[in-house]
Protein backbone atom coordinates (compact mmCIF):
# COMPACT_ATOMS: atom_id res chain seq x y z
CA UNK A 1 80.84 208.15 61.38
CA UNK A 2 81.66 206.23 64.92
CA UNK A 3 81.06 203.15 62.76
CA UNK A 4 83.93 204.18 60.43
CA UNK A 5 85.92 205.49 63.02
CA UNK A 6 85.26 201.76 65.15
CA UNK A 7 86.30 199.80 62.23
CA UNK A 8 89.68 201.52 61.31
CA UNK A 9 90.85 201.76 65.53
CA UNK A 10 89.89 197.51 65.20
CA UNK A 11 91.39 196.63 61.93
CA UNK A 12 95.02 198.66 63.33
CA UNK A 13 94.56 196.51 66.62
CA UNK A 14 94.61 193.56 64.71
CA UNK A 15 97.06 194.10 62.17
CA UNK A 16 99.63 194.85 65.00
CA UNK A 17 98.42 191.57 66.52
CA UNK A 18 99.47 189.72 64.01
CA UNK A 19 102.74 191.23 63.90
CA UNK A 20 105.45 189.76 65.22
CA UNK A 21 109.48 190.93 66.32
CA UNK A 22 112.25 189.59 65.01
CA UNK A 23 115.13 190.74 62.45
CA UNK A 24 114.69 191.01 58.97
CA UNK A 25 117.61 190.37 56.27
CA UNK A 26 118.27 192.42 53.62
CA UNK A 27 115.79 191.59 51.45
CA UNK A 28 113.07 192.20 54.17
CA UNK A 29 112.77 188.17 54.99
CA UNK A 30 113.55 186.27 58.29
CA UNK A 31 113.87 182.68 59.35
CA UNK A 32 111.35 181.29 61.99
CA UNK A 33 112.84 178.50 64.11
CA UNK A 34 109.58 177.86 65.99
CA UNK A 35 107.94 177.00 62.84
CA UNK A 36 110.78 176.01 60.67
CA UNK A 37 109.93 178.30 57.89
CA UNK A 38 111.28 181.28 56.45
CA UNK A 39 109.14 184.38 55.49
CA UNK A 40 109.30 187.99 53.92
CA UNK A 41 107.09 190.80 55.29
């Protein structure tokens, strides 16, 4: 059950990792001028 429990508490650390800030438009979508791209969530 720790394993479980391990696994779940490391795969939410990463996710928010990978998550960034920024504004979203309407549609959920946001441009990002480091990278020149534009993206949707």
């Amino acid at each position: 059950m720790k394993k479980i429990a391990f696994a779940c508490v490391s795969l939410l650390i990463c996710c928010s990792a990978l998550s960034h800030s920024g504004g979203t438009d309407k549609n959920g979508c946001h441009h990002d001028r480091k990278n020149g791209t534009y993206h949707c969530h």
